[in-house]
Protein backbone atom coordinates (compact mmCIF):
# COMPACT_ATOMS: atom_id res chain seq x y z
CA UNK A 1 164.83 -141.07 32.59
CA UNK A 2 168.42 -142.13 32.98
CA UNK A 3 170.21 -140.72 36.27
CA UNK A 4 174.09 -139.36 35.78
CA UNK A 5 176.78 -138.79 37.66
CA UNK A 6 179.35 -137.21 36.65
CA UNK A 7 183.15 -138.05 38.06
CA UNK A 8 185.99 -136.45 36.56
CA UNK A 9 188.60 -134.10 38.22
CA UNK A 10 188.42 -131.59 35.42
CA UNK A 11 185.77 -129.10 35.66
CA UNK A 12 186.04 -127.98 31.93
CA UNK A 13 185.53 -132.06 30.92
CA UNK A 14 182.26 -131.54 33.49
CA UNK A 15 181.13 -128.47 31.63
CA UNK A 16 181.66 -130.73 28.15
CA UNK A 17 179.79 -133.47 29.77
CA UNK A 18 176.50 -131.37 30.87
CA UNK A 19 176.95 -129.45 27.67
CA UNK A 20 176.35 -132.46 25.54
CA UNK A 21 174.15 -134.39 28.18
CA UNK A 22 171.78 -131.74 28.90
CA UNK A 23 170.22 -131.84 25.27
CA UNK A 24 169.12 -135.36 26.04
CA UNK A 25 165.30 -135.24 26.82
CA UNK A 26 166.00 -139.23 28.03
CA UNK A 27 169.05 -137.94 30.74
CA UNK A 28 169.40 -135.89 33.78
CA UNK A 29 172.41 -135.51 35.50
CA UNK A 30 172.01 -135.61 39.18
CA UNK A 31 175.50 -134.69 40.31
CA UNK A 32 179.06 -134.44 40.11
CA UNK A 33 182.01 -134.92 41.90
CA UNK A 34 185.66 -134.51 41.24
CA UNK A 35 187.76 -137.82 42.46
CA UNK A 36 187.10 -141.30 43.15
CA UNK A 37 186.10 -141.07 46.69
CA UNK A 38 183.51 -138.39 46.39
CA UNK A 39 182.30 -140.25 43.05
CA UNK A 40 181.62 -143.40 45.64
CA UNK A 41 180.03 -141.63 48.30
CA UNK A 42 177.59 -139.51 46.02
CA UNK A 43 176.44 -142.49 44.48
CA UNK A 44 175.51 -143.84 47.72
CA UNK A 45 173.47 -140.58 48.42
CA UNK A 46 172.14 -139.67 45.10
CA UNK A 47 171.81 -143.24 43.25
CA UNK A 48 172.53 -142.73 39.72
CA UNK A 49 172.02 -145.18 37.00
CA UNK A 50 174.46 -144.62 35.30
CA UNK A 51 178.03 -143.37 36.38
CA UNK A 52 180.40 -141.77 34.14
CA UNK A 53 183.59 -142.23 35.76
CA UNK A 54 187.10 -141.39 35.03
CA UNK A 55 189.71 -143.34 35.21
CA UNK A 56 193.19 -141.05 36.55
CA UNK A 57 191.80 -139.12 39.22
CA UNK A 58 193.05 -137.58 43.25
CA UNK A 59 192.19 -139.14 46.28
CA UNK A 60 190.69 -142.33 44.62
CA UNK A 61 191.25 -143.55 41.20
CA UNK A 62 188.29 -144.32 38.62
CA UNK A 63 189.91 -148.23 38.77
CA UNK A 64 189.32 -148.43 42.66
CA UNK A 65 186.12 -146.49 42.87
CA UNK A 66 184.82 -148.40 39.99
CA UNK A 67 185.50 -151.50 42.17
CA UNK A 68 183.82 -150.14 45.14
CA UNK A 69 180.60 -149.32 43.25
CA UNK A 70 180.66 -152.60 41.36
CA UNK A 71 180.95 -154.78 44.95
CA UNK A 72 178.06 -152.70 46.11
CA UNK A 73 179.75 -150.59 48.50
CA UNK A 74 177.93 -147.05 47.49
CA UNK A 75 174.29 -148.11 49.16
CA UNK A 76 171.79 -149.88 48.49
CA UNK A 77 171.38 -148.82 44.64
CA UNK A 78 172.98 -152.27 43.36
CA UNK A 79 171.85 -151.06 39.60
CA UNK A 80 174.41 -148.62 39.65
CA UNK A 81 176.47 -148.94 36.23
CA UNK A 82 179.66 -147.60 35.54
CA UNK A 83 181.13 -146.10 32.39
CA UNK A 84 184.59 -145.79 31.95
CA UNK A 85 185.27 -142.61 30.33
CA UNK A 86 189.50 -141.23 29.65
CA UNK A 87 191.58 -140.34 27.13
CA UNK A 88 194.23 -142.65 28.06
CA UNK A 89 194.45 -146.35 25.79
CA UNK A 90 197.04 -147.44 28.63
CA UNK A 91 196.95 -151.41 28.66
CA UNK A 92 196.85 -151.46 32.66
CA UNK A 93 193.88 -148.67 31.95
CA UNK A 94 191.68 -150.79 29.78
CA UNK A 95 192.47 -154.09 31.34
CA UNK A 96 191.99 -152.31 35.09
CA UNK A 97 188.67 -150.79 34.04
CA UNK A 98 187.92 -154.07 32.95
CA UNK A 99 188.87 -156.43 35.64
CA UNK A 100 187.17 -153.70 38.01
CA UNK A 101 183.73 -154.52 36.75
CA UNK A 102 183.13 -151.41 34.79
CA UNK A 103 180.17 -152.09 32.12
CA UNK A 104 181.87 -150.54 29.53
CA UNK A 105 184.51 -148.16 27.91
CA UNK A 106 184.12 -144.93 25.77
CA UNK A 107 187.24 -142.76 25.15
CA UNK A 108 186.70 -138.56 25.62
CA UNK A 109 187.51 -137.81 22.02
CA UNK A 110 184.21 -140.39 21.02
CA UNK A 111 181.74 -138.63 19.01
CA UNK A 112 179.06 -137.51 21.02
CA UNK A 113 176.75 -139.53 19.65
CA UNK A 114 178.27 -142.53 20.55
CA UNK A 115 178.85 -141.56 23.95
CA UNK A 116 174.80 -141.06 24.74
CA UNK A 117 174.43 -144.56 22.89
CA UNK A 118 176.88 -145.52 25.13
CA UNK A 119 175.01 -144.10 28.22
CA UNK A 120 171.82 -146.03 26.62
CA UNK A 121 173.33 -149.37 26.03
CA UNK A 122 175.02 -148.65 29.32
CA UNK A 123 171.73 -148.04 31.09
CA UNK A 124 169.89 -150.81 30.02
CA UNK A 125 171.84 -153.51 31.18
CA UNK A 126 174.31 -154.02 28.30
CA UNK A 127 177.93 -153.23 28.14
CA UNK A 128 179.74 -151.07 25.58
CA UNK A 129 183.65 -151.37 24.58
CA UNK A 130 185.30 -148.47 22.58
CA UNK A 131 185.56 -150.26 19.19
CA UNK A 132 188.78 -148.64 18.94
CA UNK A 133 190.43 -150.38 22.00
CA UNK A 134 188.14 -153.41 21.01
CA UNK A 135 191.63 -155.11 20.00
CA UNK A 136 193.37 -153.81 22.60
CA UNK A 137 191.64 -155.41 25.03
CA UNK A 138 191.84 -158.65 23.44
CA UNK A 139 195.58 -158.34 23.36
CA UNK A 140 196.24 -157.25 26.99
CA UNK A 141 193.83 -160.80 27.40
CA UNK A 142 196.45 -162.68 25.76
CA UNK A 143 199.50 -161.45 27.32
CA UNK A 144 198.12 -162.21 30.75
CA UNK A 145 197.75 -165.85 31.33
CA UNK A 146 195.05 -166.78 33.78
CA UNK A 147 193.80 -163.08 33.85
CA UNK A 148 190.47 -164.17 33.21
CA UNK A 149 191.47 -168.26 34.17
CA UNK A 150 191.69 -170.83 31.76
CA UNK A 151 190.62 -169.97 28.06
CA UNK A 152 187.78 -171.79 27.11
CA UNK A 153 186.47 -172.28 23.90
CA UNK A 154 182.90 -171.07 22.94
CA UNK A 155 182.24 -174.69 21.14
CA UNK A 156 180.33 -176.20 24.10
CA UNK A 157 178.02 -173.40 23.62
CA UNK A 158 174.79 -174.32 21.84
CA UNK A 159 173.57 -172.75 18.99
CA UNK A 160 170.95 -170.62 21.61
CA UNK A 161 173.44 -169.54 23.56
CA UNK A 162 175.67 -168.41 20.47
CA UNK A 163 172.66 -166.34 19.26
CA UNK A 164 172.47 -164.69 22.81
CA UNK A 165 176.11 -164.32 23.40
CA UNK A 166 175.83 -162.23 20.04
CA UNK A 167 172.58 -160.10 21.16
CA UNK A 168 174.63 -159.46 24.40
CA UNK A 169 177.95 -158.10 22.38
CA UNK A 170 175.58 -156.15 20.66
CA UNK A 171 174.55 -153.84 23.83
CA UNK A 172 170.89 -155.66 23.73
CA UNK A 173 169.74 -155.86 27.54
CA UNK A 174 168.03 -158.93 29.11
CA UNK A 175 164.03 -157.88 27.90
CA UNK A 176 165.19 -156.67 24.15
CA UNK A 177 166.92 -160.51 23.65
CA UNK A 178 164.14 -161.81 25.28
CA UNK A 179 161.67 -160.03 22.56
CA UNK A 180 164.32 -160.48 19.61
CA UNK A 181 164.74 -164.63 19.92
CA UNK A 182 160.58 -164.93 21.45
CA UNK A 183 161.93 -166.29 24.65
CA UNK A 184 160.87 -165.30 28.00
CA UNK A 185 163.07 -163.05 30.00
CA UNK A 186 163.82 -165.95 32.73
CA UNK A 187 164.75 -168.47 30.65
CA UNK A 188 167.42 -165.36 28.63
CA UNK A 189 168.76 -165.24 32.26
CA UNK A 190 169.28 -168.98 31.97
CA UNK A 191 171.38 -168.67 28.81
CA UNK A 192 172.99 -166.00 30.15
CA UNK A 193 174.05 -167.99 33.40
CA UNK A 194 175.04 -171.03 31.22
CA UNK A 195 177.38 -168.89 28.90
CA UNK A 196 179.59 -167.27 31.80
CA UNK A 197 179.75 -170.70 33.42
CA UNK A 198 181.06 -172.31 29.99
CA UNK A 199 183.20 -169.28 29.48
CA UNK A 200 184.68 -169.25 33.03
CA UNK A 201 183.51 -165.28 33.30
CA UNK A 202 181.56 -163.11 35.46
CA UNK A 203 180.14 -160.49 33.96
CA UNK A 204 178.69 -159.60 30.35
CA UNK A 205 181.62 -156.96 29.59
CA UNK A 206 183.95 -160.44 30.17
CA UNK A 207 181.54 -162.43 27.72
CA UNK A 208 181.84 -159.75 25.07
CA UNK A 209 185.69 -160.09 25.44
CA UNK A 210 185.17 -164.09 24.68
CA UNK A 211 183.29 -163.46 22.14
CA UNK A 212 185.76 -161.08 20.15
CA UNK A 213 188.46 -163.18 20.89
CA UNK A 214 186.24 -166.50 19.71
CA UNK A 215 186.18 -164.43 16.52
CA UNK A 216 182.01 -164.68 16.83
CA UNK A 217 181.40 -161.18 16.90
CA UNK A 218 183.64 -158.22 15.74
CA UNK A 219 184.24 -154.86 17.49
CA UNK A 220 181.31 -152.77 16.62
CA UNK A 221 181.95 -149.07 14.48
CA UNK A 222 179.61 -147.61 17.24
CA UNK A 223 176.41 -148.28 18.83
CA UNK A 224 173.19 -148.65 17.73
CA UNK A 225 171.76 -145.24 17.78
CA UNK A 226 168.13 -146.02 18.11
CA UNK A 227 168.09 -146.39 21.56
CA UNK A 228 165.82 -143.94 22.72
C-alpha cells in the first residue's frame, strides 16, 4: 500500500486529490495539511511514502519544504518521496522543484491517470518529469551555467550503464532494472553510483535531465500504466 500526504493550501484541490486517490485499491492517504511547514512536520509524524506537495503555498513554500524533507529533516522516514504537483510552468518553479530534490513533477491539469502512474513510479524509487515541461527543464539547464556544474558528456558511459541510465528515465526502480538486464540489485546500485559520478549529479531526477539533454532518451507521453 502506498502512504499519501497530501499538501496543498486549497481545500477544493484536496477534495480533487482524495476524490481521484481514494479509488486506488494500491493508495491510502494518511493526511493532509495546508502549507509547507505543516506538510514537513506531518511527515515527520505520519511517514508517508509518498508526498504530494505543492509548490506556491503560506508559511512555507513547496520549494523549501521539499528541501527539508529531501535532507531528512521530517524524522526518521528517509524513504519519504516528494511529488511536485502545481499548475504553474514558471522556470524558477521547475528548476526550484528540481534543484530541491523533488523526485518528480506532474502538473494539476495531468490526466488522472498519469498522476497515479506518477504516484507509482514515484513510489517505487523512480522519478517522473511532466513530459510537457520535459523541455523546459532542459532549457532552464542551459541558461544556467554551472547549475548542475560542468556538463559532461554521457560518452564515458559504457554501454551497461547507457542501458540503465535508460531503465532509470523510464520510472523503472532499482529491483525492476535489476530483473529487466538479469543483474543483481547490488551490482544496479553500482551502475547507478558510476553514472551520477560520470554525470557530475546527485540524484536520479538529475540523471534523467542528462539523459534528455544527451538526446538518449526523449520525454515520455506519460507513464507506464501497468504499475500496479
Amino acid at each position: 500500500m502506498i502512504r499519501l500526504l497530501l499538501v496543498d493550501d486549497q481545500e477544493l484541490v484536496r477534495a480533487g486529490l482524495r476524490l481521484i486517490l481514494s479509488t486506488e485499491d494500491d493508495m491510502e492517504i494518511v493526511g493532509e495539511a495546508p502549507h509547507g511547514r505543516a506538510g514537513v512536520d506531518a511527515a515527520r509524524d505520519l511517514s508517508p511514502d509518498v508526498v504530494l506537495m505543492d509548490v506556491r503555498m503560506p508559511v512555507l513554500d513547496g520549494i523549501e519544504a521539499t528541501r527539508e524533507l529531501v535532507r531528512g529533516n521530517a524524522g526518521e522516514n528517509e524513504s519519504c518521496r516528494v511529488l511536485a504537483l502545481t499548475t504553474f510552468e514558471d522556470d524558477d518553479v521547475l528548476w526550484g522543484v528540481i534543484e530541491a530534490g523533488a523526485a518528480g513533477f506532474v502538473l494539476k491539469d495531468a490526466p488522472a491517470s498519469d498522476l497515479v502512474g506518477a504516484i507509482r513510479v514515484t513510489a517505487r524509487g523512480g522519478s517522473w518529469l511532466d513530459p510537457r515541461v520535459a523541455d523546459r527543464v532542459l532549457a532552464t539547464l542551459r541558461q544556467r551555467p554551472g547549475a548542475m556544474g560542468p556538463e559532461p558528456s554521457v560518452d564515458p558511459l559504457t554501454a551497461r550503464e547507457l542501458e540503465v541510465l535508460r531503465l532509470v528515465a523510464s520510472g523503472a526502480s532499482n529491483p525492476e532494472i535489476a530483473r529487466s538486464l538479469f543483474l543483481s540489485e547490488r551490482t544496479v546500485k553500482g551502475h547507478i553510483s558510476a553514472i551520477f559520478l560520470k554525470l557530475d549529479v546527485r540524484d536520479r531526477a538529475a540523471a534523467i535531465i542528462r539523459a534528455y539533454d544527451a538526446g538518449i532518451v526523449v520525454p515520455r507521453s506519460g507513464p507506464n500504466r501497468s504499475h500496479r
